[in-house]
Protein backbone atom coordinates (compact mmCIF):
# COMPACT_ATOMS: atom_id res chain seq x y z
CA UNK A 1 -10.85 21.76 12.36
CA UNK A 2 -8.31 20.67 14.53
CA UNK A 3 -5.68 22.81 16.07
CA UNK A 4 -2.55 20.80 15.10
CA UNK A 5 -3.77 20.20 11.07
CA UNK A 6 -4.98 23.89 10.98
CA UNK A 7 -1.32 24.65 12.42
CA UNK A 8 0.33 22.24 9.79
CA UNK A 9 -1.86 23.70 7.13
CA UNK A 10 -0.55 27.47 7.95
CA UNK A 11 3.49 26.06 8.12
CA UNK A 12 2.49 24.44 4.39
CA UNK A 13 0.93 27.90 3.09
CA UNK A 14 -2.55 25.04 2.35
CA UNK A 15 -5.40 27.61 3.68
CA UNK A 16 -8.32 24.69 4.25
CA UNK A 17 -10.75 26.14 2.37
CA UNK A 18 -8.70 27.27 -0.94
CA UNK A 19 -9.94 25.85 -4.14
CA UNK A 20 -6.79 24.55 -5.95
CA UNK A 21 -4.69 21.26 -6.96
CA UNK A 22 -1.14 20.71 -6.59
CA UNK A 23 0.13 20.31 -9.95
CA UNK A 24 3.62 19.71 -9.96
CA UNK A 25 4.88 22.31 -7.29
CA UNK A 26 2.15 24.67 -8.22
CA UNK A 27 -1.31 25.55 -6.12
CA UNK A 28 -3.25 26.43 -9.17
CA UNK A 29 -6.09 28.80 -7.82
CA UNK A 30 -8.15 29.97 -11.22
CA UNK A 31 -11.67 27.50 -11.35
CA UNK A 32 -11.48 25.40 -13.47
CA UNK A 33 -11.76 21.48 -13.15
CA UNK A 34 -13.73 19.13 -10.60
CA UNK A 35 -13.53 20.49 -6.68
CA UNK A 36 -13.22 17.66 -4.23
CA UNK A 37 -14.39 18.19 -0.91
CA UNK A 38 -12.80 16.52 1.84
CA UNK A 39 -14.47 14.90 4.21
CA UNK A 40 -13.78 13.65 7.48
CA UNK A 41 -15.26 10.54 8.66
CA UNK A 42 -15.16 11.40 11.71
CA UNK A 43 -18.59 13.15 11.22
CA UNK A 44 -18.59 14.18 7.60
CA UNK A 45 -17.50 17.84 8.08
CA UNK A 46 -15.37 19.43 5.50
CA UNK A 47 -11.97 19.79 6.33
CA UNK A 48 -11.82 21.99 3.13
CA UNK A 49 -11.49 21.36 -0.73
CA UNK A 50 -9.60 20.57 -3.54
CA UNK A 51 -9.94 21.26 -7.27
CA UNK A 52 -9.31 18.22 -9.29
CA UNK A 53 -6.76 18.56 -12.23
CA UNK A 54 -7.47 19.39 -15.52
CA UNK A 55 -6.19 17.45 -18.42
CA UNK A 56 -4.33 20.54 -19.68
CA UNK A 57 -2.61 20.74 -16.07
CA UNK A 58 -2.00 16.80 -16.35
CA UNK A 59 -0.06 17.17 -19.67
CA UNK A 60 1.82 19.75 -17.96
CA UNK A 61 3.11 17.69 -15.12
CA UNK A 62 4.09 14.65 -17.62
CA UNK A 63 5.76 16.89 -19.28
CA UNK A 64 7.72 18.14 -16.03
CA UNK A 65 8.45 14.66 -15.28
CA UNK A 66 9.78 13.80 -18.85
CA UNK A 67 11.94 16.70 -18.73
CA UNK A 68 13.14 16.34 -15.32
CA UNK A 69 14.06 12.95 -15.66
CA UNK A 70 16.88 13.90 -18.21
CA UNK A 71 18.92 15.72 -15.12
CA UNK A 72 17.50 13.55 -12.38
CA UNK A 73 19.05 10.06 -13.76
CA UNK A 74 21.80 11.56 -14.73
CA UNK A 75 22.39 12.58 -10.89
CA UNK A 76 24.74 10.07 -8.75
CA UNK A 77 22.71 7.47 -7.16
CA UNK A 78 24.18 8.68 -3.55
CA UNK A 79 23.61 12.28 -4.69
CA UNK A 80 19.61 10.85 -5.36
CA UNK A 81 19.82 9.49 -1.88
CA UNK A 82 20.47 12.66 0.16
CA UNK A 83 17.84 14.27 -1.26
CA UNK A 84 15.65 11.70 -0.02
CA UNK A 85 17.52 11.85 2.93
CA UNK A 86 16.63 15.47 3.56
CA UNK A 87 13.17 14.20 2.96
CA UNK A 88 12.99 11.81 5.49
CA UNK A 89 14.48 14.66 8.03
CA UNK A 90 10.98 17.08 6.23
CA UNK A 91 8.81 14.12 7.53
CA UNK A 92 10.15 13.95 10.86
CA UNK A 93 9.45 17.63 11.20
CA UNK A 94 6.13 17.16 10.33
CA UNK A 95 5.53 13.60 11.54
CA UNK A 96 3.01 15.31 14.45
CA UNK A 97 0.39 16.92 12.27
CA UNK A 98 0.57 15.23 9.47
CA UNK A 99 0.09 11.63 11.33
CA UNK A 100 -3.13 13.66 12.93
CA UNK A 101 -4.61 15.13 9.33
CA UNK A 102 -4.10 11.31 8.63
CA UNK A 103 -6.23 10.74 11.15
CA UNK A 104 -8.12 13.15 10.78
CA UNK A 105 -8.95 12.61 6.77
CA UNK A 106 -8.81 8.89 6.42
CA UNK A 107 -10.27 7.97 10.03
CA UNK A 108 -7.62 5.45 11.28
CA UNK A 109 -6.55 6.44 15.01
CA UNK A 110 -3.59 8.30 15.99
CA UNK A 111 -1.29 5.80 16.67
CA UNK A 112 -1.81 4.57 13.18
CA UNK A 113 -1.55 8.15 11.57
CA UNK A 114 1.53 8.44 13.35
CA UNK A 115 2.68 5.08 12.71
CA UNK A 116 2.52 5.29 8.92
CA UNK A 117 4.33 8.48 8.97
CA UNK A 118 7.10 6.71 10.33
CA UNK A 119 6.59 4.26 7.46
CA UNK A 120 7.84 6.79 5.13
CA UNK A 121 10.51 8.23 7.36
CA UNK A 122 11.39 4.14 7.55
CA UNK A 123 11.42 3.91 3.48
CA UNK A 124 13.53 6.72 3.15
CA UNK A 125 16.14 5.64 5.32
CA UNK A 126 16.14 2.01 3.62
CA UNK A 127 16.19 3.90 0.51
CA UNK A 128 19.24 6.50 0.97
CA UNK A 129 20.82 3.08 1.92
CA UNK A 130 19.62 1.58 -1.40
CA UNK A 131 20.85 4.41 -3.42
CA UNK A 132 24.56 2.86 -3.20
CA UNK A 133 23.63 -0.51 -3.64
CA UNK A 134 21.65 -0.70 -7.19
CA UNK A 135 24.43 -4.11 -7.92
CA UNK A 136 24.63 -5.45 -11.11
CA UNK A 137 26.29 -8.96 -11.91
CA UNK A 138 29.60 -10.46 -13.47
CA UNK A 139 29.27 -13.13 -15.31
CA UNK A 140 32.09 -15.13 -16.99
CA UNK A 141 31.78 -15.28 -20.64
CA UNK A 142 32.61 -18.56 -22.91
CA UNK A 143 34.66 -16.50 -25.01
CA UNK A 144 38.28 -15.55 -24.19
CA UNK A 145 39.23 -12.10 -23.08
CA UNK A 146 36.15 -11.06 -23.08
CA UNK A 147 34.04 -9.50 -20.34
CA UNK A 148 30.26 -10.17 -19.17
CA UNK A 149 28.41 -7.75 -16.35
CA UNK A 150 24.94 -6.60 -15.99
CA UNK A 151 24.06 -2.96 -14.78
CA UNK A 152 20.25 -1.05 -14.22
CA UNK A 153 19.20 1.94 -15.38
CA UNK A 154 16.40 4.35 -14.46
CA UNK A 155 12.46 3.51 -16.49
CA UNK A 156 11.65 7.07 -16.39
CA UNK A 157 8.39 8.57 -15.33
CA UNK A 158 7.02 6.47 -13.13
CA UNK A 159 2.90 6.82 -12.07
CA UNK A 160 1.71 6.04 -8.74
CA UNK A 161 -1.73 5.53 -7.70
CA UNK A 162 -2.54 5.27 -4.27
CA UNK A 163 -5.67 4.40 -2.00
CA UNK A 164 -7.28 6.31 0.80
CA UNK A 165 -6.44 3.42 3.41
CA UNK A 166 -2.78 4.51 3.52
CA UNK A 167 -3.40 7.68 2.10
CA UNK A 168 0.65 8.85 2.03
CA UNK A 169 2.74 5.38 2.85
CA UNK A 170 2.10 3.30 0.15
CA UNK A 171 3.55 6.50 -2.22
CA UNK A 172 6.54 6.87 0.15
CA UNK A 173 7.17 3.02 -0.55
CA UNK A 174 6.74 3.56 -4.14
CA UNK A 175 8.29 7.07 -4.84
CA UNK A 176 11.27 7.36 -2.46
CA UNK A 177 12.35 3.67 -3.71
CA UNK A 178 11.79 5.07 -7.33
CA UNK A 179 13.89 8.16 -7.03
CA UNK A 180 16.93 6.45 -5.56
CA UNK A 181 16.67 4.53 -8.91
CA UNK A 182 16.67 7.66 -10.90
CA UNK A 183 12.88 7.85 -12.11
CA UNK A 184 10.72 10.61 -11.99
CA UNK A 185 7.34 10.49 -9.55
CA UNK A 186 3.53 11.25 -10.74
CA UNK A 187 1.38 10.80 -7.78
CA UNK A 188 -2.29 10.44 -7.85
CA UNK A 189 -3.67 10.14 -4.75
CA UNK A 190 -7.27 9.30 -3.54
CA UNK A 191 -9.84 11.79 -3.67
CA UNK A 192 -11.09 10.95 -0.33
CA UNK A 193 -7.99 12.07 1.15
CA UNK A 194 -6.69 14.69 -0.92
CA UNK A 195 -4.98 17.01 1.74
CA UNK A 196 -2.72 14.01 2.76
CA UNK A 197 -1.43 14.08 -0.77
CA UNK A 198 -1.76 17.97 -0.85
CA UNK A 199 0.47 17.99 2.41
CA UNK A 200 3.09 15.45 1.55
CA UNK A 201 3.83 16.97 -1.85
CA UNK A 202 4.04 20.60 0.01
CA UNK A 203 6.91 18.86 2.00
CA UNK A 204 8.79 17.47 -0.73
CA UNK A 205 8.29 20.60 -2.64
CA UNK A 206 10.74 22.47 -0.18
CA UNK A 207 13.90 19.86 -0.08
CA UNK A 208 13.80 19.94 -4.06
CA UNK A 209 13.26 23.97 -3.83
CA UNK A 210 16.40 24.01 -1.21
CA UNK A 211 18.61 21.47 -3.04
CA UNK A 212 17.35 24.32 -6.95
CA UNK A 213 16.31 20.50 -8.48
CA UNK A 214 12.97 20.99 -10.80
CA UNK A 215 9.82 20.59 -9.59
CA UNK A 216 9.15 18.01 -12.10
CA UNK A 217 11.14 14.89 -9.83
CA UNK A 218 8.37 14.49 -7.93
CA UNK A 219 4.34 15.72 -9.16
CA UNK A 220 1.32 15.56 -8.11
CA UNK A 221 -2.12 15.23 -9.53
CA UNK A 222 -5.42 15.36 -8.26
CA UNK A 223 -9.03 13.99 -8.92
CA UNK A 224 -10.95 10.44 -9.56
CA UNK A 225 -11.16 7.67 -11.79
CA UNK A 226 -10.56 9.86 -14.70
CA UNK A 227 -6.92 11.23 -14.04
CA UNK A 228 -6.18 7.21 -13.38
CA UNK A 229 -6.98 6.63 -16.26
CA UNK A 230 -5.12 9.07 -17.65
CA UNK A 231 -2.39 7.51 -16.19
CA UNK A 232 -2.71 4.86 -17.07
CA UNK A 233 -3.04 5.18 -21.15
CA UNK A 234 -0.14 7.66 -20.95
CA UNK A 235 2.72 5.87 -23.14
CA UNK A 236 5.24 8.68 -21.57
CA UNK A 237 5.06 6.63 -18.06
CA UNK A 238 6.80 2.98 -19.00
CA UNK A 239 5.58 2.35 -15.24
CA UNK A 240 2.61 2.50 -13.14
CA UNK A 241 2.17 1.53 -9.71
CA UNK A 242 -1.63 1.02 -8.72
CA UNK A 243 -3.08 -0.04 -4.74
CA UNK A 244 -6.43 -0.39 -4.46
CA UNK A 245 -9.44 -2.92 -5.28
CA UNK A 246 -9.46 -5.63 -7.59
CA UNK A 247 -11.94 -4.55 -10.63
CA UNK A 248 -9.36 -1.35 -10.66
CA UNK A 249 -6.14 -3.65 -10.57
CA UNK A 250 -8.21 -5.75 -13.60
CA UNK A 251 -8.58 -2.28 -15.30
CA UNK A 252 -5.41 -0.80 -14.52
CA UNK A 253 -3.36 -3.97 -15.87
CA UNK A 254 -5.31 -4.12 -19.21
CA UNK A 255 -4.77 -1.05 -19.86
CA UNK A 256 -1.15 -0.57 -19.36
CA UNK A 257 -0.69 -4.18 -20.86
CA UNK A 258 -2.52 -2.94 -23.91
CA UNK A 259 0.70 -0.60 -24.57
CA UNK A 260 3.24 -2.89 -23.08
CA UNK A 261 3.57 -1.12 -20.28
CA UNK A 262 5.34 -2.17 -16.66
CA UNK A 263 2.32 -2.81 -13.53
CA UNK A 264 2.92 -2.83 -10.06
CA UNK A 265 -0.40 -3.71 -8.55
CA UNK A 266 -1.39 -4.46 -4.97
CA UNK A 267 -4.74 -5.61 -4.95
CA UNK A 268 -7.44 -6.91 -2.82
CA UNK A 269 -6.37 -9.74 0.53
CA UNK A 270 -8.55 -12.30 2.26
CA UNK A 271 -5.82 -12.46 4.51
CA UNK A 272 -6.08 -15.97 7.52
CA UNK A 273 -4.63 -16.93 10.46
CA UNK A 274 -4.60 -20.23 11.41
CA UNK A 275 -4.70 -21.16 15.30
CA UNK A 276 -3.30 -24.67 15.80
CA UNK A 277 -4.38 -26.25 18.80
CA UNK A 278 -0.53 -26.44 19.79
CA UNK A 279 -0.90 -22.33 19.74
CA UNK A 280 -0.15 -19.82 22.22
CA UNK A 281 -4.11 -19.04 22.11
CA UNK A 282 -3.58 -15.63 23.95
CA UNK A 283 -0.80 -14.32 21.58
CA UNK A 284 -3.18 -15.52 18.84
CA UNK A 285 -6.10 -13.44 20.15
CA UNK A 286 -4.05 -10.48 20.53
CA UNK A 287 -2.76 -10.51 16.89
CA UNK A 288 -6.35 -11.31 15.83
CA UNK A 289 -7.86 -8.22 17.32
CA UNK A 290 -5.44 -5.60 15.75
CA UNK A 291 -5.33 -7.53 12.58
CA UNK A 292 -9.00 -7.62 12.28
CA UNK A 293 -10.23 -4.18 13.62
CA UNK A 294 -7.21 -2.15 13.23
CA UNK A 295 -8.09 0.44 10.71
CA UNK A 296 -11.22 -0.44 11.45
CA UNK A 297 -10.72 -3.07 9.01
CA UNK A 298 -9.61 -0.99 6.01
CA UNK A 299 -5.67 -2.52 5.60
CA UNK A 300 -5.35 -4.74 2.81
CA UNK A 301 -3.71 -6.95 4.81
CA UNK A 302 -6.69 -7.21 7.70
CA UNK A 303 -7.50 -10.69 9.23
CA UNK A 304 -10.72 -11.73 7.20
CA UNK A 305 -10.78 -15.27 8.46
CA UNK A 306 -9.57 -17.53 11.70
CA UNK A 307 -9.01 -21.23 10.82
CA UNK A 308 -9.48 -22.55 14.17
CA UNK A 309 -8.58 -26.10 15.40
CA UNK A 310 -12.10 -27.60 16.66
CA UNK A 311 -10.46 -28.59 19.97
CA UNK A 312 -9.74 -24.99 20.55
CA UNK A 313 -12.42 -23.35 18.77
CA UNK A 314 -15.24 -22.35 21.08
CA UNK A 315 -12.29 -21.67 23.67
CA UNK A 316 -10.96 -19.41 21.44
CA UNK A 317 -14.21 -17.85 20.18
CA UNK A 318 -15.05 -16.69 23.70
CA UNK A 319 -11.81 -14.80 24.44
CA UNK A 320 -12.24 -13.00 20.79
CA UNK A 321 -15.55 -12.21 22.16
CA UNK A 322 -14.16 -11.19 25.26
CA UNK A 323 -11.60 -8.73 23.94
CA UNK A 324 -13.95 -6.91 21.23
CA UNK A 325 -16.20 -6.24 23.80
CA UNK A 326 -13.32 -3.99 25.63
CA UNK A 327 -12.76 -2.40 22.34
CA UNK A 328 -13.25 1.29 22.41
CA UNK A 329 -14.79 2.57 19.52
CA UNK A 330 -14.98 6.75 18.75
CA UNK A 331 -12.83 10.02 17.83
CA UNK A 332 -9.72 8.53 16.19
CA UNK A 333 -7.57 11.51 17.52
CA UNK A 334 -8.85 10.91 21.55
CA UNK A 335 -6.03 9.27 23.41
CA UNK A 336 -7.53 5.23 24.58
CA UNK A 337 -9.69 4.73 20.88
CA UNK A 338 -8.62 1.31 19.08
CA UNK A 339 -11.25 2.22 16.43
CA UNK A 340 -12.31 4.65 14.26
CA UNK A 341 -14.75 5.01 11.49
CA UNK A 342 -15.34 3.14 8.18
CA UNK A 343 -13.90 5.71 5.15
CA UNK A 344 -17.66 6.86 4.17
CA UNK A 345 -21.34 5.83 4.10
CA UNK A 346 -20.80 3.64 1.68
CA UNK A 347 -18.11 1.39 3.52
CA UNK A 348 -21.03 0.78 6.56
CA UNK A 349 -23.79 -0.53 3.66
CA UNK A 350 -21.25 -3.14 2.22
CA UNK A 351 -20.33 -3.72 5.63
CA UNK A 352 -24.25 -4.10 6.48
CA UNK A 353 -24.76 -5.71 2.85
CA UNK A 354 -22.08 -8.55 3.67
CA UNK A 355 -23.63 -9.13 7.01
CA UNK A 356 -27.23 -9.76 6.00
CA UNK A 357 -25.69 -12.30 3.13
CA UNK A 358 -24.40 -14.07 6.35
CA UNK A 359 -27.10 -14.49 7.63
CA UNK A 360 -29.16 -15.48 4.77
CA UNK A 361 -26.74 -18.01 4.35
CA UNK A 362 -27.29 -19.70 7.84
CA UNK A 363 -24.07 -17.99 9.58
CA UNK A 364 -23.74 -16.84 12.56
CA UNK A 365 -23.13 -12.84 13.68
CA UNK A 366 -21.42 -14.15 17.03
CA UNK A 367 -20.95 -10.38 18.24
CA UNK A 368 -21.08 -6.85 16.85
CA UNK A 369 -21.97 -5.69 13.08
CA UNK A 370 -24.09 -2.68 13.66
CA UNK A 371 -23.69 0.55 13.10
CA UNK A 372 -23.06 3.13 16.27
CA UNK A 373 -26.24 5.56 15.46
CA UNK A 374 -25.56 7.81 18.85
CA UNK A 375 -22.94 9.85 17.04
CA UNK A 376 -22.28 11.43 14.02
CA UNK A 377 -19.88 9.83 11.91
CA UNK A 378 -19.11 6.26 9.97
CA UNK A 379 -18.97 4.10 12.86
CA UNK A 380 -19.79 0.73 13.49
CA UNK A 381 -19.12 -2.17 15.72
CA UNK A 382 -16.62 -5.01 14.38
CA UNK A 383 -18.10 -8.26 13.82
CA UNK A 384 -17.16 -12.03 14.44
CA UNK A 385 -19.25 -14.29 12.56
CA UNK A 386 -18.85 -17.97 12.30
CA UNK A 387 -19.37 -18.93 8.21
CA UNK A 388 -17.82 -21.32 5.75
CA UNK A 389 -14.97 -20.64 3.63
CA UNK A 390 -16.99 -21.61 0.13
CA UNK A 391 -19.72 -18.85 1.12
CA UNK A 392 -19.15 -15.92 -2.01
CA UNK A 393 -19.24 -13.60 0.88
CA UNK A 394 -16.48 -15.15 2.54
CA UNK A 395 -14.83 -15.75 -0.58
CA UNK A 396 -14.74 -11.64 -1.92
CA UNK A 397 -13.29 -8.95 0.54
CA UNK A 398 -15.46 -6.28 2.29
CA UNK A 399 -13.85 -3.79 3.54
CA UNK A 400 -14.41 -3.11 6.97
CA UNK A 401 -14.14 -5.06 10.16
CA UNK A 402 -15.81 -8.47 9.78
CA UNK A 403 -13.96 -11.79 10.72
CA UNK A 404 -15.21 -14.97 10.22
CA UNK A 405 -14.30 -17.80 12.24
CA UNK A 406 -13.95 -21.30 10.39
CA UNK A 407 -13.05 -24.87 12.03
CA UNK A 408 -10.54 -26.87 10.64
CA UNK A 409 -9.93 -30.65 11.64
CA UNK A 410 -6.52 -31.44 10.39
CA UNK A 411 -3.87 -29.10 9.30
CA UNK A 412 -3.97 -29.95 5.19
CA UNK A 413 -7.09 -29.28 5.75
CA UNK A 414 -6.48 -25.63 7.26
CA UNK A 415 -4.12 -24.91 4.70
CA UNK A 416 -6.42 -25.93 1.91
CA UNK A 417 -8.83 -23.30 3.60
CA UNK A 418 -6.30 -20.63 3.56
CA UNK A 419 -5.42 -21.06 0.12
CA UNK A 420 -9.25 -21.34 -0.99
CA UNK A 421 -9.70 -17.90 -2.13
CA UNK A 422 -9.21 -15.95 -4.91
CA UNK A 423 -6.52 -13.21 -3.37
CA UNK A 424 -2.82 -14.30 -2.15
CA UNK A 425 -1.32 -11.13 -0.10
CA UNK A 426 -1.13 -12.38 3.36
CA UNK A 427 -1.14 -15.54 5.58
CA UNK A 428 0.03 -16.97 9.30
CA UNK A 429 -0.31 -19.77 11.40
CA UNK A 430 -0.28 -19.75 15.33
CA UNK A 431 1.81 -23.20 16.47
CA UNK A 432 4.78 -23.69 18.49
CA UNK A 433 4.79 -27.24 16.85
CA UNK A 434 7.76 -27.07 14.62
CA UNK A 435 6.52 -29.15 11.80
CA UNK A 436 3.03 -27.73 11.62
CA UNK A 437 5.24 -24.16 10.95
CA UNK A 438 7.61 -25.72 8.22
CA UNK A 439 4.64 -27.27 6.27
CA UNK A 440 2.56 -24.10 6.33
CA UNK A 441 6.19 -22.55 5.21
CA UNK A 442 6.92 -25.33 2.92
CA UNK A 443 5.95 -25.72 -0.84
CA UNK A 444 2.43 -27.26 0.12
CA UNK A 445 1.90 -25.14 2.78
CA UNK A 446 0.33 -20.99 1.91
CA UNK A 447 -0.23 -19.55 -1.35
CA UNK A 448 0.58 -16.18 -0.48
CA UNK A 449 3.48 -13.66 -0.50
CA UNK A 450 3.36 -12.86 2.80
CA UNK A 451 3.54 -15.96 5.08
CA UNK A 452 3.90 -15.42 8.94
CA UNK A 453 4.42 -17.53 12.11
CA UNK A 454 3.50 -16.39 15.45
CA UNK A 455 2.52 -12.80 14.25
CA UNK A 456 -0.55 -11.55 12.86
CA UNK A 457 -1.58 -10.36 8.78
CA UNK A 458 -0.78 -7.12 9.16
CA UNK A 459 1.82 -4.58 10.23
CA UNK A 460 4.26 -5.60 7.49
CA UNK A 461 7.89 -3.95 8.18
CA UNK A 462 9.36 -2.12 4.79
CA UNK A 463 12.69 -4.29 5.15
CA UNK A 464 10.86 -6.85 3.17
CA UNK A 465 9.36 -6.77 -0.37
CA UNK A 466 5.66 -6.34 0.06
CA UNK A 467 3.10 -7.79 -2.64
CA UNK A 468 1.02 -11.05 -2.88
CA UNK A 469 -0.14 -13.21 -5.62
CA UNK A 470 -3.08 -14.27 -7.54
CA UNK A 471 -5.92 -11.62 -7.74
CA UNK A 472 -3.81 -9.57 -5.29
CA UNK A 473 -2.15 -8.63 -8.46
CA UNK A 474 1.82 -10.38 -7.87
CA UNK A 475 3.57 -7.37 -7.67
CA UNK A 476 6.24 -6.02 -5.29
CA UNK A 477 7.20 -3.10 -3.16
CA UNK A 478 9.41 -1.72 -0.97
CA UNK A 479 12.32 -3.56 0.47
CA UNK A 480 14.30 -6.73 -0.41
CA UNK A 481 15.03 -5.79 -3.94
CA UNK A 482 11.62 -4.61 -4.98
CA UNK A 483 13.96 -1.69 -6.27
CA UNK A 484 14.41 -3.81 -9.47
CA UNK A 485 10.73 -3.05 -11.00
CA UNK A 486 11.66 0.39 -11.03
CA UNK A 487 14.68 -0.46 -13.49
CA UNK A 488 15.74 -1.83 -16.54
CA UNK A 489 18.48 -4.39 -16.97
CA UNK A 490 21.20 -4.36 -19.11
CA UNK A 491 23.94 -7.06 -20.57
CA UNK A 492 26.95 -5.95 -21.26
CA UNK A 493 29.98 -7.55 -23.13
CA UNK A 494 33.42 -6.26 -23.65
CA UNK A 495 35.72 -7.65 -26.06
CA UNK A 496 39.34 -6.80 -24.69
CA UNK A 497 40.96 -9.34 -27.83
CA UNK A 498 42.14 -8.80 -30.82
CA UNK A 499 39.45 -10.91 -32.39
CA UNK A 500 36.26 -11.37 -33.24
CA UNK A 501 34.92 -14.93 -31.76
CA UNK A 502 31.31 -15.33 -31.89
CA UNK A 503 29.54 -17.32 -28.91
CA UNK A 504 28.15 -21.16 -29.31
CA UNK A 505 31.50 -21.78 -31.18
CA UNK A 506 29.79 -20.75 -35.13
CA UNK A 507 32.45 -19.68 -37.14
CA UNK A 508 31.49 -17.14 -39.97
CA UNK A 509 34.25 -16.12 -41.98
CA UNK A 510 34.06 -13.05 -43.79
């Protein structure tokens, strides 16, 4: 194990190979329930394990939650924010070793560990800002001397469910925002990065243990499927937040729909960029490569497809060629790597599975695809394939580092492409032709919630709300005011007369 996790494991009191599960702010150690081995995909040696919760220990932290939430909402919103103030301070101590076991755990390089560390030091800060701005509206009323406003109050318990990918910024987005708001915070993390989640909740753990607030504002339980689904039928958690594939948004959504329950779900992308041939065709390469292969294709908002211009395209297609073949491909913590490995085994056979339905199709695997067999570990080298947009292939996302390269001959045309796909989350065009931008901006232009210009898919900042639509799921989270789905809202009307008028002008005399 590396020096710097083993050393951020010791300052946590998380020995690497102690069976136990953070349930609320307890390390249960007896052995009972499911033990998860992590794994790191580096070359599939254990970091060290984790027992999964059991549904007795579940019930437990709900019942934390519920009760904390009584004396957590009841807390000034500026009091909520300084606690996740003093959070944000926890994560900067911490933002070295914990942006390596990142690393480490998931497989993304160190740049990116550290990088989405700093996410959640970034949400923080936006939300200890938020935390005295929760407005509510005046409205004038049609009735004299009387009064019309609208205010928010907290949900309650509010259940997050996060995906290996961004094993601990997509909670920060979700939890930090929610506590501001007043809610309580169950986190289930993925089980292929448990000690992220272990880690992070360690950290909180001491700001609410230094500020005597109950462990219950933010828990944490561990395991698969199963304790999502617990989640997820649990009537005691009006809210539940959910990243991750598709079929578990589908399942997720029914479920909590079922009981009339609130979703947040961020889904699948099959995220394009389309290169005008009035682009800056270098700046376009550039945000191709990192949106493509960065995370070795595991964001949800990686470049999938390039809608390329025809009079630009094999021009274009050489330079991407180019540039992946400088790409350097190993140990995610070495200083100079751009790529890591794939999560697990199973990542590199879709990966292979996709790119043998290519094939079979008539497309072409332009460079890259195979695995890297001269090392241990999940790696492989990213592909560029040309294909067509109606292929199934093309049409579902695989997750790893594929891109396929599609010609376009007129820009409707390109933007019809874009918006051919089931998922919405993320879109851009490459032009410095003003009215190609404002139609791909405009209402006939992309489908999608995120829409960019002259930058890439990915790398989305948390000052705006992040979320796409269709199969992506429609939700919303972190900035703008994304803070609303963690809410309820409330009319209010104050009669200040001395009688009783009733609205629409019906009289009703008694």
């Amino acid at each position: 194990m590396n020096d710097v996790i083993r050393t951020l494991f010791d300052e946590l009191d998380l020995t690497p190979d102690q069976p136990g599960t953070a349930t609320g702010q307890v390390f249960m150690e007896d052995d009972s329930g499911p033990v998860f081995e992590s794994r790191t995909p580096m070359d599939g040696s254990v970091l060290g394990r984790v027992r999964g919760t059991t549904r007795e220990e579940y019930d437990q932290v709900v019942d934390q939650s519920v009760e904390a939430f009584r004396s957590w909402r009841m807390l000034p919103a500026p009091e909520r924010g300084e606690i996740v103030r003093q959070i944000g301070l926890e994560l900067r101590r911490f933002k070295a070793p914990l942006g390596r076991l990142v690393s480490a755990e998931m497989g993304k390089i160190e740049q990116e560990g550290l990088g989405e560390v700093q996410e959640m030091i970034d949400i923080c800060d936006f939300a200890v800002g938020q935390s005295r701005m929760l407005y509510g509206k005046t409205m004038h009323s049609e009735r004299p001397r009387h009064r019309m406003y609208e205010q928010w109050h907290p949900l309650g318990p509010v259940g997050v469910i996060s995906a290996f990918n961004f094993p601990v910024a997509v909670y920060a987005w979700n939890a930090m925002v929610a506590a501001v708001c007043g809610d309580t915070v169950i986190w289930k993390g993925s089980e292929k990065t448990p000690f992220c989640s272990v880690a992070v909740q360690r950290i909180v753990a001491r700001v609410l243990k230094a500020n005597d607030l109950p462990e219950g504002v933010f828990g944490l339980v561990t395991g698969g499927r199963e304790v999502g689904e617990w989640l997820s039928h649990d009537e005691r958690l009006p809210l539940i937040s959910a990243t991750g594939s598709i079929p578990m948004g589908r399942r997720v959504g029914k479920v909590v729909a079922k009981r009339l329950g609130r979703t947040i779900l961020e889904l699948g992308g099959n995220n394009a960029i389309i290169v005008s041939p009035h682009a800056d065709l270098e700046m376009a390469a550039r945000a191709a490569v990192f949106g493509a292969v960065g995370t070795a294709g595991q964001r949800c908002t990686s470049t999938r497809r390039m809608i390329v211009h025809e009079d630009v395209f094999d021009a274009f297609r050489e330079r991407l060629v180019e540039m992946y073949r400088g790409i350097r491909i190993g140990n995610p913590l070495e200083e100079g790597t751009l790529v890591g490995p794939l999560i697990d085994e199973e990542a590199v056979e879709a990966m292979q599975a996709s790119l043998a339905e290519v094939r079979k199709l008539g497309g072409t695997v332009v460079h890259g695809g195979e695995p890297l067999e001269d090392r241990e570990g999940f790696y492989v080298r990213p592909a560029i394939v040309e294909a067509e947009n109606h292929w199934d292939v093309v049409q579902r996302e695989t997750f790893a580092p594929i891109l396929y390269l599609i010609r376009y001959r007129e820009l409707d045309q390109a933007i019809e492409i874009q918006n051919g796909v089931r998922q919405g989350l993320s879109s851009s065009i490459f032009s410095l032709n003003m009215r190609e931008v404002e139609t791909f901006l405009s209402h006939r232009g992309s489908d999608c919630g995120i829409a960019n210009v002259n930058i890439g898919t990915s790398g989305a900042e948390i000052g705006g709300a992040f979320g796409g639509e269709k199969e992506t799921g429609g939700g919303r989270e972190s900035g703008s005011d994304a803070w609303k789905a963690y809410m309820r809202r409330q009319t209010n009307t104050i009669n200040w007369s001395d009688e009783m008028p009733l609205a629409q002008g019906i009289e009703f005399d008694v």
